[in-house]
Protein backbone atom coordinates (compact mmCIF):
# COMPACT_ATOMS: atom_id res chain seq x y z
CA UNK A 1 109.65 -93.44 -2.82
CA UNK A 2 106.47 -93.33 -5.05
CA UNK A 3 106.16 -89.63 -7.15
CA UNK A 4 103.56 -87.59 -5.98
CA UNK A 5 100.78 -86.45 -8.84
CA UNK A 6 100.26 -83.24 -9.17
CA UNK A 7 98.72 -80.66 -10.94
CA UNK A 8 100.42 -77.06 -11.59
CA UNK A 9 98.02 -74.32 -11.44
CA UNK A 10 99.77 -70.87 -12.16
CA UNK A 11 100.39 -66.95 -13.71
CA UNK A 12 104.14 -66.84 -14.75
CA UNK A 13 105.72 -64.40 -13.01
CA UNK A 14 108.85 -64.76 -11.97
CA UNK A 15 108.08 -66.70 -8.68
CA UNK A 16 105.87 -69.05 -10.49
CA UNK A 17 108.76 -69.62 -13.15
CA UNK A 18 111.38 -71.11 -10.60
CA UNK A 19 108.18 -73.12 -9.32
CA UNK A 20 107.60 -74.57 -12.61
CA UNK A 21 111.29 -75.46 -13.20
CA UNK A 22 111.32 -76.87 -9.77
CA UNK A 23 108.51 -79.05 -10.57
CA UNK A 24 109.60 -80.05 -13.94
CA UNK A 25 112.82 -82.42 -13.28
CA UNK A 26 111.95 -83.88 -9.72
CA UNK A 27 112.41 -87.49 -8.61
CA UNK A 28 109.80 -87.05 -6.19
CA UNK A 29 107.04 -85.49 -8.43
CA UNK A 30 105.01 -86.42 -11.24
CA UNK A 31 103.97 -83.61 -13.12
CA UNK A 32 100.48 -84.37 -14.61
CA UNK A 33 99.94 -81.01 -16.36
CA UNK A 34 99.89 -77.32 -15.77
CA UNK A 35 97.37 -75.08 -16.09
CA UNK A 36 97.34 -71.57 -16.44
CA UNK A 37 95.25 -68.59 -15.19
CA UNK A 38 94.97 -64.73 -15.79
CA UNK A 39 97.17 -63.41 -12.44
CA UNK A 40 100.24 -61.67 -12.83
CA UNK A 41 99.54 -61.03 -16.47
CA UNK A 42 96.40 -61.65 -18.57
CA UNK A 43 96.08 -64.80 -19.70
CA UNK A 44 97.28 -64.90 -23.43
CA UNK A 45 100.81 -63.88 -22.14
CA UNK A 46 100.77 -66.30 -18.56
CA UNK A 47 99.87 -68.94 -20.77
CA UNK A 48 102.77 -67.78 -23.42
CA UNK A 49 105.04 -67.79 -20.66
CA UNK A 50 104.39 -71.25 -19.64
CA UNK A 51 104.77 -72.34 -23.06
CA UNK A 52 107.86 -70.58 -23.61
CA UNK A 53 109.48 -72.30 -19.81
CA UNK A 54 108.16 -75.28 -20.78
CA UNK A 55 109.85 -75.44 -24.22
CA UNK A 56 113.61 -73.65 -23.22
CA UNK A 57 113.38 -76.43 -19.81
CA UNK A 58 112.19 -79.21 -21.96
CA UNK A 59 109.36 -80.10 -19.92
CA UNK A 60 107.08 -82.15 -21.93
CA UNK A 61 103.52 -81.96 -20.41
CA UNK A 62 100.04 -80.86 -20.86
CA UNK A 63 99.98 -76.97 -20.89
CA UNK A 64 96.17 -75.67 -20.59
CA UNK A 65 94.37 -72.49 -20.80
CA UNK A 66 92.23 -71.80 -18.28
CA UNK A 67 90.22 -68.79 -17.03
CA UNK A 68 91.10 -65.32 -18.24
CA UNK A 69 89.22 -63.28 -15.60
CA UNK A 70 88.23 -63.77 -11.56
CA UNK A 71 84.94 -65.13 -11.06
CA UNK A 72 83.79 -61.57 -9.81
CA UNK A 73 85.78 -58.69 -9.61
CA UNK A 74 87.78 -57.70 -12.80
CA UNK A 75 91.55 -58.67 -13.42
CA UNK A 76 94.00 -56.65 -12.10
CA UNK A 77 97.35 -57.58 -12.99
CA UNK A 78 100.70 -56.96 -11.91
CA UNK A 79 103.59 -55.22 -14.36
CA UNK A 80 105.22 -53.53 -11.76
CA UNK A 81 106.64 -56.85 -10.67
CA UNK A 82 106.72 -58.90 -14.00
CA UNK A 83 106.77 -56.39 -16.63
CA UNK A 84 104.95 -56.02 -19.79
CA UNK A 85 105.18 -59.62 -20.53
CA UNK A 86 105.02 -60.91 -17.08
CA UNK A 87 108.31 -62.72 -17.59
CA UNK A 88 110.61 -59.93 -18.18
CA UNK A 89 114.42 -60.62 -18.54
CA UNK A 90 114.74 -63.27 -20.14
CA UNK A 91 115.00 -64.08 -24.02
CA UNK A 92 113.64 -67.54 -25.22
CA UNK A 93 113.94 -69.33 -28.58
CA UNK A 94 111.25 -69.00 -30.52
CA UNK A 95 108.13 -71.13 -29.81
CA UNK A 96 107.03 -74.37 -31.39
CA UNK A 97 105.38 -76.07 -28.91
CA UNK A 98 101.83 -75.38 -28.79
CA UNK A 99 98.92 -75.44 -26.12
CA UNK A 100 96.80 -78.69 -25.08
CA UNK A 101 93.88 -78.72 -26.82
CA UNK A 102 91.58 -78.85 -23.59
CA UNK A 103 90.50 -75.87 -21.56
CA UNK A 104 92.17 -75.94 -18.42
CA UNK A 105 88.77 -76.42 -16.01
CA UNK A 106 88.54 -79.60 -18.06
CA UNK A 107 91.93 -80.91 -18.22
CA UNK A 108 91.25 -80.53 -13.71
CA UNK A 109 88.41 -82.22 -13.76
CA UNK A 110 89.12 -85.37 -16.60
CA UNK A 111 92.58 -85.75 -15.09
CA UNK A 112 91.51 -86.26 -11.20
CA UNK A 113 88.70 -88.06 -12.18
CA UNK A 114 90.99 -90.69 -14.64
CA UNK A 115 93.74 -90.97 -12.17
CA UNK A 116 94.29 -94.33 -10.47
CA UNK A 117 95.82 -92.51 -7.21
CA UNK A 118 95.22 -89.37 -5.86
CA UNK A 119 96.45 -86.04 -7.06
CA UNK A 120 97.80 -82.70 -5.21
CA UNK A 121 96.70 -79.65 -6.51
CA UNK A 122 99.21 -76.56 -6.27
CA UNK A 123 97.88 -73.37 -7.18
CA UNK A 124 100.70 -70.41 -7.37
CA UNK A 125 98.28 -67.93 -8.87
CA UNK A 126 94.65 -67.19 -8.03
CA UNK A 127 92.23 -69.71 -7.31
CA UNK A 128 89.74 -69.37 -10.11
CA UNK A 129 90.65 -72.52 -12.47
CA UNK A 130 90.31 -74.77 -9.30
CA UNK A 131 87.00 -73.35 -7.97
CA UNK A 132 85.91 -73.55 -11.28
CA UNK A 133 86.59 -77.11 -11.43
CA UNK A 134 85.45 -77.68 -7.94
CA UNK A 135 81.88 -76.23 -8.97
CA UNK A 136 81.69 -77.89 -12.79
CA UNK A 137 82.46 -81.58 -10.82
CA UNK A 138 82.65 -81.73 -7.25
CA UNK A 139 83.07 -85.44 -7.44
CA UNK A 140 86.51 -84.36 -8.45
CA UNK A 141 87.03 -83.87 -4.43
CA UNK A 142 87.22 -87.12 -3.61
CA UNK A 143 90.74 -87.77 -5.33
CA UNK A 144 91.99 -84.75 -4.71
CA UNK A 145 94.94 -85.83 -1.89
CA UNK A 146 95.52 -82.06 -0.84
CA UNK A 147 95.06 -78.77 -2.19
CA UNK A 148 98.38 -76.65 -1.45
CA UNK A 149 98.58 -72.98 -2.21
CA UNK A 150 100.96 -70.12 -2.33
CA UNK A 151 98.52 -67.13 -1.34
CA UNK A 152 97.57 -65.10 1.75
CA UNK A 153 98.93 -64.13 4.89
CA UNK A 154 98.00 -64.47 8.47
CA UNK A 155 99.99 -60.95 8.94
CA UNK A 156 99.74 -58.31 6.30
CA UNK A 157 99.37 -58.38 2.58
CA UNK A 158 101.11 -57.06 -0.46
CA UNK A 159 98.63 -55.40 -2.35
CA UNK A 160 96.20 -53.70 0.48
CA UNK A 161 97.17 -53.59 3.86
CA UNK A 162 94.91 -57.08 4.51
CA UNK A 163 95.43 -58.88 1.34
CA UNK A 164 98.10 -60.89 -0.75
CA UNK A 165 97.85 -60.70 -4.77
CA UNK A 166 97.28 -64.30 -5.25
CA UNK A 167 93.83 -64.14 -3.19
CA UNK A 168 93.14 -60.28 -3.84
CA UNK A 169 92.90 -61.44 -7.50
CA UNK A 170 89.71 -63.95 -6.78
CA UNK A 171 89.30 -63.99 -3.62
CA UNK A 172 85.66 -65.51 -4.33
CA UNK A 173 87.16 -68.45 -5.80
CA UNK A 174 89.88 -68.67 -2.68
CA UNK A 175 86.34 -68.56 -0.36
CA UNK A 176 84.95 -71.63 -2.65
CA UNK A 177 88.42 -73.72 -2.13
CA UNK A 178 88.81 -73.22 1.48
CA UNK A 179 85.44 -74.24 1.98
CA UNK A 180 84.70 -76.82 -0.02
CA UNK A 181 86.35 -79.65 2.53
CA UNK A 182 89.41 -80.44 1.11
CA UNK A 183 92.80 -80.15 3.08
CA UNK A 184 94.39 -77.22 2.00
CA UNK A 185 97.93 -76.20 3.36
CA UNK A 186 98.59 -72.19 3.09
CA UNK A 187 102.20 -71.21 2.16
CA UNK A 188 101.58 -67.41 2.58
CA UNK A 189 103.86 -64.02 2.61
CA UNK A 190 104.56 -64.94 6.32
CA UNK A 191 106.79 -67.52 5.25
CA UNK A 192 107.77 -66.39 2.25
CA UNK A 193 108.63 -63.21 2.75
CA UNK A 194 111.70 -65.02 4.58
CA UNK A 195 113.12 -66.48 1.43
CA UNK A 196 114.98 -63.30 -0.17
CA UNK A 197 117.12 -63.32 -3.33
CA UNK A 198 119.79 -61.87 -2.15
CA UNK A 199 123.17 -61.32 -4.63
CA UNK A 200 124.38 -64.18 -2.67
CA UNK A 201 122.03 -66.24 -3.96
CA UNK A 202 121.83 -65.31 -7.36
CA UNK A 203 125.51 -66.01 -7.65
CA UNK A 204 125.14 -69.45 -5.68
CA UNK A 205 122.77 -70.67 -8.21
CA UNK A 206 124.87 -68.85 -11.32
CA UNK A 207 127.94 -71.42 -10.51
CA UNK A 208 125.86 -74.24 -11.40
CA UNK A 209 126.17 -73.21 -14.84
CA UNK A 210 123.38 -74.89 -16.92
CA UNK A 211 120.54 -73.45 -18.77
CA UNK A 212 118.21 -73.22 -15.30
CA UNK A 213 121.16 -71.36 -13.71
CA UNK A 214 121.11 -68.70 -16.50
CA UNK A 215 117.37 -68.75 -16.43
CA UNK A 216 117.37 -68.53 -12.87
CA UNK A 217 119.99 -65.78 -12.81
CA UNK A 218 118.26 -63.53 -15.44
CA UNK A 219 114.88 -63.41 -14.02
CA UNK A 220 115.77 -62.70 -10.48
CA UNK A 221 118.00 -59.87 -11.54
CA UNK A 222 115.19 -58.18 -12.90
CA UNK A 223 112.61 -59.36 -10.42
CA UNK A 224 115.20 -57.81 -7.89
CA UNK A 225 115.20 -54.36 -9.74
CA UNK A 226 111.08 -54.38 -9.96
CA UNK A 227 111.00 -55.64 -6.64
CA UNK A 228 113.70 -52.77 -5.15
CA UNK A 229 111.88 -50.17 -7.72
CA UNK A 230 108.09 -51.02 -6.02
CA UNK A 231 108.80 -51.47 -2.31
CA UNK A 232 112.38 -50.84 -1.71
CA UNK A 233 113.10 -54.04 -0.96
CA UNK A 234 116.87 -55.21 -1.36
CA UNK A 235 115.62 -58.35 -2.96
CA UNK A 236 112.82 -60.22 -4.07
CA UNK A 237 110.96 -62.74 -1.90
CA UNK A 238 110.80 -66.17 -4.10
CA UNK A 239 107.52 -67.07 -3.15
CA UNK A 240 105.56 -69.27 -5.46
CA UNK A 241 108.45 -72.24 -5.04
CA UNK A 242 107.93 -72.65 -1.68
CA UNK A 243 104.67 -75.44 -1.34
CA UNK A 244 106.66 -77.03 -4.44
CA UNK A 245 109.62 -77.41 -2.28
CA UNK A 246 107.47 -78.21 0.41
CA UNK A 247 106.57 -81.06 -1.39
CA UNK A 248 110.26 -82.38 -1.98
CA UNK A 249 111.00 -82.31 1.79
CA UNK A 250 108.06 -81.30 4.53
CA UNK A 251 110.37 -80.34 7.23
CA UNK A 252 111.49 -77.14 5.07
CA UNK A 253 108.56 -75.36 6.61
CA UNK A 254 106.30 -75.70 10.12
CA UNK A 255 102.72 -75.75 10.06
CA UNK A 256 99.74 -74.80 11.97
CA UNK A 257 96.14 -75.93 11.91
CA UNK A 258 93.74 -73.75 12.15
CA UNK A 259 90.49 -71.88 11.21
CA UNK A 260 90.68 -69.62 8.44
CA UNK A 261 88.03 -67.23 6.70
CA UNK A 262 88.52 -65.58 3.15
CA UNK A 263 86.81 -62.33 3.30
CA UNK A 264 84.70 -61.52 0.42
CA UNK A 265 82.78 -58.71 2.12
CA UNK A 266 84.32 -55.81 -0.36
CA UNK A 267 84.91 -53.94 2.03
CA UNK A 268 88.48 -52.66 3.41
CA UNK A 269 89.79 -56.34 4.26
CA UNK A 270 88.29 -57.87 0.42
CA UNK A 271 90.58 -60.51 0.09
CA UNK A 272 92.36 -60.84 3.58
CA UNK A 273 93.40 -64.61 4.97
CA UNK A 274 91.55 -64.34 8.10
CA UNK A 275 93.64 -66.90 10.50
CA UNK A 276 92.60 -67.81 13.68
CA UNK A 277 96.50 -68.64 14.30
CA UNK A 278 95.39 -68.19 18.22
CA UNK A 279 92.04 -69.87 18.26
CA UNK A 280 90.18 -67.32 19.79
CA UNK A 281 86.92 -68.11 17.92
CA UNK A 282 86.92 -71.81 18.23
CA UNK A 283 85.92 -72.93 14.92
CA UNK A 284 86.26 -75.96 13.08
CA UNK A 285 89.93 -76.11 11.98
CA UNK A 286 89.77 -75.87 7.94
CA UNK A 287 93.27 -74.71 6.91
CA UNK A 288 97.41 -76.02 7.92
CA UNK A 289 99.00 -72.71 7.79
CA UNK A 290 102.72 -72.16 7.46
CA UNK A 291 104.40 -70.31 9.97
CA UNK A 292 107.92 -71.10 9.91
CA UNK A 293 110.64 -71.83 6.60
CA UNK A 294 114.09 -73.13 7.40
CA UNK A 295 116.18 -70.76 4.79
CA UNK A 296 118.81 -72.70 4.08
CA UNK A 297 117.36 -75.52 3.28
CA UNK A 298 114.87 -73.69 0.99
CA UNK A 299 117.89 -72.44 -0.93
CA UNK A 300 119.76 -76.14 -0.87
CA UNK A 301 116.36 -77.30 -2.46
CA UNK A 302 115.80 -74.47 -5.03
CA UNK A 303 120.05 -75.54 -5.94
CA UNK A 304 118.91 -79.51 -5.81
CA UNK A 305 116.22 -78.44 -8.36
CA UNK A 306 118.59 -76.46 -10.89
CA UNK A 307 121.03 -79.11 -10.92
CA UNK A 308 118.05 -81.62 -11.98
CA UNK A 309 119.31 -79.62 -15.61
CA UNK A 310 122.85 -81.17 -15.88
């Protein structure tokens, strides 16, 4: 089975950690680069993050810099989740790895452009370094296979009652990707709200007993205690993984295609995922939406991907 190119857009976070470590060691994915945007955390300590996964996972690609700020409204990041340094619970070595020496827009735009075959773009943060790139070279659209994102929500949000963080945080840029043409495929909170850390889980992946386990098991402890401290939750939905995973194995989730709208009106809804899961408006279909996750096979795949570490 050929590898499927991708780029890594992201904020580490947590979520986006276990996405990056799922990417990393894959037989079925070849991880061009990652690039890295102000989200969770501001920029200089995402892109530290990534550095520091990158180095303690031994993942040897192009980590990039890209925008520090939305394309509009001003950053607004998320500590109550990820803590002071967005990646809290966890102590890495110290760094010696440094970052690419290209801005991240760039590294988009030169690497789609140079690549023989086609390559997916997965954003787990906001939008902003893809619209950017989108905008700088639109000729990058036409090897660009898919665009697949974990943001939004056909149901509620996270951070207002319309809107999920990941397009809250630019949703301007989220409006520029969903309408520039490209396929996009949604993975949003309805879905991924479904795939809870539980205990059980943490001690599932803890037997494996490598240095993703321990990685693993250390940040979703305290992504469990920020999670249960903020909404009460028992445990923390493992978002960001999920269009990764979808990637290793489609059937783990069911999709819907359909017409969706990001609102960038300002008002009450700023940010919202408007789907048209019903089709009441009868618009031209723009979006695949996921609407259903098989669990256990999200978990089994999540596993698959820390054993990739023996």
């Amino acid at each position: 089975m050929n590898k499927r190119n991708i780029i890594l857009d992201c904020d580490p976070g947590h979520d986006d950690a276990i996405a990056i470590m799922l990417a990393g060691k894959s037989d079925l994915i070849n991880l061009l680069g990652i690039t890295v945007v102000g989200g969770n955390q501001t920029l200089e300590k995402t892109g530290r993050n990534t550095l520091n996964l990158c180095q303690y996972l031994d993942i040897d690609v192009p980590v990039c810099l890209g925008s520090a700020n939305p394309l509009v409204k001003i950053l607004e990041v998320c500590p109550q989740i990820h803590g002071e340094s967005g990646l809290d619970g966890f102590d890495f070595p110290d760094l010696t790895i440094d970052y690419h020496n290209q801005n991240g827009i760039n590294f988009i735009v030169e690497t789609i452009l140079e690549s023989k075959e086609k390559v997916t773009v997965v954003t787990t943060g906001p939008m902003t370094n893809l619209a950017l790139a989108i905008r700088l070279e639109p000729k990058i659209m036409d090897n660009i296979d898919e665009v697949l994102l974990m943001g939004g929500s056909y149901t509620n949000g996270n951070v207002t009652p319309a809107a999920e963080f990941n397009i809250y945080s630019d949703p301007e840029a989220a409006f520029i990707v969903f309408n520039s043409g490209l396929p996009v495929k949604m993975f949003g909170l309805d879905v991924t709200r479904k795939v809870m850390v539980y205990q059980s889980v943490i001690e599932r992946m803890e037997k494996l007993n490598n240095k993703a386990s321990l990685l693993f098991s250390k940040l979703m402890k305290v992504f469990n205690e920020n999670q249960y401290r903020t909404f009460g939750l028992e445990a923390g939905p493992l978002h960001d993984p999920l269009p990764i995973a979808y990637l290793m194995d489609k059937s783990v989730v069911e999709l819907s295609w359909v017409h969706c709208d990001i609102d960038i009106s300002r008002g009450d809804s700023y940010g919202r995922t408007n789907c048209d899961i019903f089709d009441y408006m009868k618009l031209p279909k723009n979006t695949f939406v996921a609407t259903k996750v098989d669990v256990n096979k999200y978990w089994d795949i999540i596993e698959q991907g820390i054993k990739n570490y023996n």
